[in-house]
C-alpha atoms as a PDB file:
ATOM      1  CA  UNK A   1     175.749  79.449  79.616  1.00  0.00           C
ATOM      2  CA  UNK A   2     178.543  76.984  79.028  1.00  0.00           C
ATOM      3  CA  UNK A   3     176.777  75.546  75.774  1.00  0.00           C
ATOM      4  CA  UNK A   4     177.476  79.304  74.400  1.00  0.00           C
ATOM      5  CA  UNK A   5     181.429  78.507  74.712  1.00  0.00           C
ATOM      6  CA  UNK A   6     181.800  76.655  71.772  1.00  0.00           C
ATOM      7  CA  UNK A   7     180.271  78.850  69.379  1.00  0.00           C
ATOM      8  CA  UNK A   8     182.047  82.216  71.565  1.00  0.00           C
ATOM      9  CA  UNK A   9     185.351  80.793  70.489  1.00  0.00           C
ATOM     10  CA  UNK A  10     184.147  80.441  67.014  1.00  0.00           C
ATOM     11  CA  UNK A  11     183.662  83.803  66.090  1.00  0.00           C
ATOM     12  CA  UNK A  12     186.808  85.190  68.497  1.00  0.00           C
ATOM     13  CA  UNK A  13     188.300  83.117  65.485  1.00  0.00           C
ATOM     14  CA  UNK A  14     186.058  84.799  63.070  1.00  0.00           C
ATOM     15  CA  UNK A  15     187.105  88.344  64.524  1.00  0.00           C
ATOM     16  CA  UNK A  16     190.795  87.076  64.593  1.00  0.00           C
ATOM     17  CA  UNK A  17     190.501  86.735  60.769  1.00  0.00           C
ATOM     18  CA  UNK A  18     191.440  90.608  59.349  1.00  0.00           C
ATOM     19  CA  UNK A  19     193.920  90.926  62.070  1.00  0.00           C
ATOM     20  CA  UNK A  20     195.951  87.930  60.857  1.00  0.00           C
ATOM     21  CA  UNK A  21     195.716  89.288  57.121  1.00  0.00           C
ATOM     22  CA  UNK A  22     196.579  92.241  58.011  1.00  0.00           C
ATOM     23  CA  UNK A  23     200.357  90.990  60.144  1.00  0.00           C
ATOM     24  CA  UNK A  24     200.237  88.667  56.989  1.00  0.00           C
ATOM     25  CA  UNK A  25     199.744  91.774  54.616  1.00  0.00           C
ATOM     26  CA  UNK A  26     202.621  93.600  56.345  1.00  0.00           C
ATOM     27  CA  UNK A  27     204.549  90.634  56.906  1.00  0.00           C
ATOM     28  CA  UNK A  28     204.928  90.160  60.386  1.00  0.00           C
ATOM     29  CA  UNK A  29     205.406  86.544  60.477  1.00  0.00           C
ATOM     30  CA  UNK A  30     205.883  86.247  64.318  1.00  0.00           C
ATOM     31  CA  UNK A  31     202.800  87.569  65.266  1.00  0.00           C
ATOM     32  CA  UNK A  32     201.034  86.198  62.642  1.00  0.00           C
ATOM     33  CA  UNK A  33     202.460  82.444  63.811  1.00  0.00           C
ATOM     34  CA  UNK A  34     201.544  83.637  67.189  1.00  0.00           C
ATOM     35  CA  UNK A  35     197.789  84.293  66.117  1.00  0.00           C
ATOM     36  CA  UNK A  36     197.189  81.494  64.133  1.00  0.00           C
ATOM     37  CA  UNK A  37     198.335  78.892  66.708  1.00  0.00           C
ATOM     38  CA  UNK A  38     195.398  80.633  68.833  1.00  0.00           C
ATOM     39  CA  UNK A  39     193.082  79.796  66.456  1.00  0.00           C
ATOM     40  CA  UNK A  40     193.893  76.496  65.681  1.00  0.00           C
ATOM     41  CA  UNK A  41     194.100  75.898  69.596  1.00  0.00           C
ATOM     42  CA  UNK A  42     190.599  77.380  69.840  1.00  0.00           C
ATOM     43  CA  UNK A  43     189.482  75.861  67.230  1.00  0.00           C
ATOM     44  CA  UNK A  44     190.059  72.168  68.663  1.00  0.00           C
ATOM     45  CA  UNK A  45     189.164  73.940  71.956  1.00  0.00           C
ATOM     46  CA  UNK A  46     185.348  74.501  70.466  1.00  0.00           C
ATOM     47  CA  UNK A  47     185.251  71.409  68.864  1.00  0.00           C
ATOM     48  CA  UNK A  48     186.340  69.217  72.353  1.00  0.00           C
ATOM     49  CA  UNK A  49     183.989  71.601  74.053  1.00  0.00           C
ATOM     50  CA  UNK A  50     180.939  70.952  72.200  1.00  0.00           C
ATOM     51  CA  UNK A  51     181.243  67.820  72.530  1.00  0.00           C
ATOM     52  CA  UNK A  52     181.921  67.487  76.313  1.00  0.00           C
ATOM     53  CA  UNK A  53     179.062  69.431  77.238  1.00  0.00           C
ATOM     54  CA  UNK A  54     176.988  68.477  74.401  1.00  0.00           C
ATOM     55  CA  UNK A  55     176.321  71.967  73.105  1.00  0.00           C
ATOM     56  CA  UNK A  56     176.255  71.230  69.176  1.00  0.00           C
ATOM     57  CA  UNK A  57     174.321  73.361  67.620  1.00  0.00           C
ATOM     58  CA  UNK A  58     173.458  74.005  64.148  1.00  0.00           C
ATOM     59  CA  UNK A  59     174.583  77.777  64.470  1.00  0.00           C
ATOM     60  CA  UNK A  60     178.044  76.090  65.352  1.00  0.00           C
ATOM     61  CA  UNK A  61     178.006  74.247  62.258  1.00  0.00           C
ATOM     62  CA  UNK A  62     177.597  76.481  60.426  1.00  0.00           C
ATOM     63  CA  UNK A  63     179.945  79.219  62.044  1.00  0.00           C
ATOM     64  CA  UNK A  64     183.041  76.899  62.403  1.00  0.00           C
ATOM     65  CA  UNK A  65     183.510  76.335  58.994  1.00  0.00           C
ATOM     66  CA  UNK A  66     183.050  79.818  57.801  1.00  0.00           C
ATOM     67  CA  UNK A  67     185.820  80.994  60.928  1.00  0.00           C
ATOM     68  CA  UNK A  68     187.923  78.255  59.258  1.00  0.00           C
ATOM     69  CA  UNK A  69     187.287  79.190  55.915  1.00  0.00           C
ATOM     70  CA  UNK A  70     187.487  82.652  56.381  1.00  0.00           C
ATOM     71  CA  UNK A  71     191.179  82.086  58.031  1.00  0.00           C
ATOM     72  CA  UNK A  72     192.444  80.092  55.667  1.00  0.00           C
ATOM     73  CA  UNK A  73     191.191  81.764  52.691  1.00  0.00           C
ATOM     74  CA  UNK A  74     191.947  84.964  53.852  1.00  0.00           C
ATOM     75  CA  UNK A  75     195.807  83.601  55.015  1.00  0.00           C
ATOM     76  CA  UNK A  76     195.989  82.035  51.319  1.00  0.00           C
ATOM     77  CA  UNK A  77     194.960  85.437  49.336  1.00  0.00           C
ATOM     78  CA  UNK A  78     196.924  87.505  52.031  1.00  0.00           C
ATOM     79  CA  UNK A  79     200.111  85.215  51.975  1.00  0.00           C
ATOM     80  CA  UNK A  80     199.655  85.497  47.406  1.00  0.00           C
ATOM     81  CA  UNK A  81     199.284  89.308  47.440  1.00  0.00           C
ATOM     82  CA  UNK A  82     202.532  89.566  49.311  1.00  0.00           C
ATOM     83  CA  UNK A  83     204.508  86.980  47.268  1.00  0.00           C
ATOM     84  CA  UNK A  84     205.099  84.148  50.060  1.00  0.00           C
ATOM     85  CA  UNK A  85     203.475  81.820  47.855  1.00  0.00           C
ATOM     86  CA  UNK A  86     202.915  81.410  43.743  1.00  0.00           C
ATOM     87  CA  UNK A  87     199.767  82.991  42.334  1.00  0.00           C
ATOM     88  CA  UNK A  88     198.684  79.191  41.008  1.00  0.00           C
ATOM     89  CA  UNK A  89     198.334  78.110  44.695  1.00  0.00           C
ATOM     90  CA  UNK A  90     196.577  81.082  45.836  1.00  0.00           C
ATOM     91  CA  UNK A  91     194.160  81.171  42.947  1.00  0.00           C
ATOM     92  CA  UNK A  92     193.614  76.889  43.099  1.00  0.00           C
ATOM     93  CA  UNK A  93     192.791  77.126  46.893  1.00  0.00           C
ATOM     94  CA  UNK A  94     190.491  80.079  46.587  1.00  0.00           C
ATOM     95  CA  UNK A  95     189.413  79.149  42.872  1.00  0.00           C
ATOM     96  CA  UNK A  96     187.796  75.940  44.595  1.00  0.00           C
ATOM     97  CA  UNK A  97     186.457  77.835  47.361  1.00  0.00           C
ATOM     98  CA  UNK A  98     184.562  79.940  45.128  1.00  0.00           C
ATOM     99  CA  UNK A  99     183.389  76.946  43.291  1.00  0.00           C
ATOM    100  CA  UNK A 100     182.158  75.409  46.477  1.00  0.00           C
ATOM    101  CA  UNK A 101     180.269  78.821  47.432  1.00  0.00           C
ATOM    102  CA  UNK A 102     178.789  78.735  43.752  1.00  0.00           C
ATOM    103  CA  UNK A 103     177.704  75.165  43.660  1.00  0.00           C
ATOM    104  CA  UNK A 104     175.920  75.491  47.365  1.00  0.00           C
ATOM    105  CA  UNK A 105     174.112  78.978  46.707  1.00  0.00           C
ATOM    106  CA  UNK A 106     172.729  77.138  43.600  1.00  0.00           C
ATOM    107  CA  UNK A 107     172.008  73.963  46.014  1.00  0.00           C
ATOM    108  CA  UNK A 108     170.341  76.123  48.453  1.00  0.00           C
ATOM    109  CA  UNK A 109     167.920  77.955  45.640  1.00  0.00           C
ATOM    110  CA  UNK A 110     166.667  74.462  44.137  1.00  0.00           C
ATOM    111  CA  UNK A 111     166.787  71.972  46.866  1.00  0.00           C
ATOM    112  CA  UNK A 112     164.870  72.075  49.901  1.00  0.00           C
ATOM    113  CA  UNK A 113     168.414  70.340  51.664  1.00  0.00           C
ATOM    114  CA  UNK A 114     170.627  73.040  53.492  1.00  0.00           C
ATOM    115  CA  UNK A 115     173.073  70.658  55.009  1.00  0.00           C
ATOM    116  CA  UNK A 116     176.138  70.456  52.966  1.00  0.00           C
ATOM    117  CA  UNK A 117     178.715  68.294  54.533  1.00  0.00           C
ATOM    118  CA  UNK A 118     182.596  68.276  53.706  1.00  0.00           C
ATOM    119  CA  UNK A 119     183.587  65.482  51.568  1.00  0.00           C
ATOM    120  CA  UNK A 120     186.686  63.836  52.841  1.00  0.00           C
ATOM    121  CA  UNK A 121     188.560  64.934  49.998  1.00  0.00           C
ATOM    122  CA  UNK A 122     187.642  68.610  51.602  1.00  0.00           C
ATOM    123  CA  UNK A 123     188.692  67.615  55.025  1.00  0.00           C
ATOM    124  CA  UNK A 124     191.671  66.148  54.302  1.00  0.00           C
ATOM    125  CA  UNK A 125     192.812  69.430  52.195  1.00  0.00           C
ATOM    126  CA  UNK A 126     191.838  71.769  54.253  1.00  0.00           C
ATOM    127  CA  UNK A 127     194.224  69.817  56.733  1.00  0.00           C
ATOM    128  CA  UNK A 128     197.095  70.067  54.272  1.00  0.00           C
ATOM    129  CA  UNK A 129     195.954  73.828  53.507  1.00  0.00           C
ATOM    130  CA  UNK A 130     195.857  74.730  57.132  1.00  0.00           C
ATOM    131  CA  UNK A 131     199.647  72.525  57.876  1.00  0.00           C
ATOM    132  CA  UNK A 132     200.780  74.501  54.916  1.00  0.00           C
ATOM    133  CA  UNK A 133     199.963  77.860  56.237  1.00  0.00           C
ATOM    134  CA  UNK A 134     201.468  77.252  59.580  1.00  0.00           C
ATOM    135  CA  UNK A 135     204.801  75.693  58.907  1.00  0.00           C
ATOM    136  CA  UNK A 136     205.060  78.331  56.037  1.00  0.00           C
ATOM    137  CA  UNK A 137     204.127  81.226  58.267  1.00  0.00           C
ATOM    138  CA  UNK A 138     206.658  79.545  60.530  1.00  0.00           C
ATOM    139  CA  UNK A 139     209.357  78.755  58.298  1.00  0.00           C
ATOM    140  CA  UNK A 140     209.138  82.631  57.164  1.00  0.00           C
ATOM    141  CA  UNK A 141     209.627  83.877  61.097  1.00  0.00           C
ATOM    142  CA  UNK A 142     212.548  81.700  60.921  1.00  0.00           C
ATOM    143  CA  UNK A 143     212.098  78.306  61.481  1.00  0.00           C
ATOM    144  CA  UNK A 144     213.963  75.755  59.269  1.00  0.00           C
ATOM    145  CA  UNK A 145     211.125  74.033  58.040  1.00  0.00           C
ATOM    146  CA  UNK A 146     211.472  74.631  54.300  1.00  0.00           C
ATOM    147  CA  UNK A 147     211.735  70.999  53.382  1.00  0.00           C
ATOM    148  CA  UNK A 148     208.448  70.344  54.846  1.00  0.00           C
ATOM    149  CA  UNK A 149     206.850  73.551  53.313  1.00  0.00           C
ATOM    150  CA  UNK A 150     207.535  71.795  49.914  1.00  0.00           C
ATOM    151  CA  UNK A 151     206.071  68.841  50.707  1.00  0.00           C
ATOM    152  CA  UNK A 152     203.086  69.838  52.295  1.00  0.00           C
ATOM    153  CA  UNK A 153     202.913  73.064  49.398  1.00  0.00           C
ATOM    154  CA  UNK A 154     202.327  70.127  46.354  1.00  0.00           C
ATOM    155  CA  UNK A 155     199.809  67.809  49.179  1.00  0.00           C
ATOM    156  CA  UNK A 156     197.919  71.124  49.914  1.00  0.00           C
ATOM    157  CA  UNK A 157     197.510  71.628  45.948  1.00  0.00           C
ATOM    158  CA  UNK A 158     196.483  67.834  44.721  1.00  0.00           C
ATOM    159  CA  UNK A 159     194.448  67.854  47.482  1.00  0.00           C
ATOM    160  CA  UNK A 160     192.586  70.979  46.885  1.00  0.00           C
ATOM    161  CA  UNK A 161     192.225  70.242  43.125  1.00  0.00           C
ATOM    162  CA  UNK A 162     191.400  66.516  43.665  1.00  0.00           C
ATOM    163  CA  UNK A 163     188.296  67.856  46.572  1.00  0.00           C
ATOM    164  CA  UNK A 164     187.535  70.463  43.846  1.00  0.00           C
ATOM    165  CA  UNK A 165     186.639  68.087  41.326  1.00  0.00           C
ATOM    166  CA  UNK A 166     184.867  66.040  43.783  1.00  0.00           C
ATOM    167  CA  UNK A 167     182.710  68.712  45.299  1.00  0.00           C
ATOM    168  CA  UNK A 168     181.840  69.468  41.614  1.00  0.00           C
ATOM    169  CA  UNK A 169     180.599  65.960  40.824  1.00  0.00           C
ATOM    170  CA  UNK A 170     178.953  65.736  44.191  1.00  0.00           C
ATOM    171  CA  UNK A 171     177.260  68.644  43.318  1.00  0.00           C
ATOM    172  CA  UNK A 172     176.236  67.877  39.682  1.00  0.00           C
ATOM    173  CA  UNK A 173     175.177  64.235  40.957  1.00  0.00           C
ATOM    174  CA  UNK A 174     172.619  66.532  43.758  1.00  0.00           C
ATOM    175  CA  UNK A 175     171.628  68.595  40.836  1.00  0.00           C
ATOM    176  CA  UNK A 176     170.728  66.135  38.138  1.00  0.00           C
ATOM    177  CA  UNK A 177     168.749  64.014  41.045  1.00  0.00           C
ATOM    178  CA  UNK A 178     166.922  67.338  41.864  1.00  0.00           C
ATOM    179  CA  UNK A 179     165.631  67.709  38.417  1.00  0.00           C
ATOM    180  CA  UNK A 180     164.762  64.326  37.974  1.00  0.00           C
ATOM    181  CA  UNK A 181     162.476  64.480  41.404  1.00  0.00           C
ATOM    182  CA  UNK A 182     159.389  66.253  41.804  1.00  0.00           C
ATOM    183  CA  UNK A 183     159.344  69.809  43.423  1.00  0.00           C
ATOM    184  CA  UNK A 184     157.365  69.821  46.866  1.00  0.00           C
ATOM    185  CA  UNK A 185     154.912  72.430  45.484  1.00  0.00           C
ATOM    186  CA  UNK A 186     154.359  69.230  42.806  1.00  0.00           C
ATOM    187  CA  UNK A 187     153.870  66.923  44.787  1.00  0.00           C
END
């Protein structure tokens, strides 16, 4: 039963998603701050957790990225529509999102591979996405972090672009191998 925590907290972060675009949409910035420090404790909660009791699973990794993604995507598009952050930096965070989706549903239909790990590139901006969101949310229920919103605002978007661009030479570099190799029905 305890090997079932990791991937419980998962999608309570999952579920958490529309609520938090929804205090984003009507800009409710303390609640908001409130909710997304719960998920990013449970989501280091799961993490520790599966670990500990050795309950990784590949349902769990496959669900924790998509809670992540589906927060921070969702706080990105939610935080654009309501003018808390330029329309560039919405649309070059989910822009490369959408690119990633793309590349691995085309992965997934030629290759016989369904593993598709994050580059480092991708982990390290989904760090500075997911720093940006907080100290923004933060800085707009009143904190005086602005400084640090800038900084982490232009890390967040090289970041992004730079992972973008790598995830789409990763993935040209699968595809391009793929052709070159025999299918299994050839072989």
């Amino acid at each position: 039963m305890l090997k079932h925590i990791p991937n419980l907290l998962s999608l309570v972060r999952l579920a958490a998603a529309p609520l938090l675009f929804y205090l984003l949409l009507r800009r409710d910035w303390v609640w908001a701050l409130w909710l997304i420090a719960l998920a990013a404790l449970t989501d280091a909660l799961d993490g520790w957790l599966a670990r500990r009791l050795g309950a990784n699973s590949r349902p769990g990794e496959v669900l924790d990225p998509i809670a992540d993604k589906a927060l921070l995507s969702g706080a990105f598009l939610a935080l654009t529509w309501t003018g808390a952050i330029e329309l560039w930096l919405g649309g070059l965070v989910i822009g490369r999102d959408v690119l990633i989706l793309a590349f691995a549903g085309r992965a997934l239909l030629r290759a016989s591979s369904r593993r598709f790990p994050p580059s480092r590139w991708g982990k390290a901006s989904t760090v500075f996405q997911a720093l940006f969101v907080v100290v923004l949310i933060a800085t707009l229920a009143g904190a005086m972090f602005a400084p640090i919103v800038a900084v982490l605002k232009w890390g967040a978007a090289g970041l992004t672009a730079l992972s973008g661009i790598d995830y789409a030479y990763s993935f040209r570099k699968a595809a391009s191998r793929s052709t070159r190799e025999p299918h299994l029905a050839e072989r």
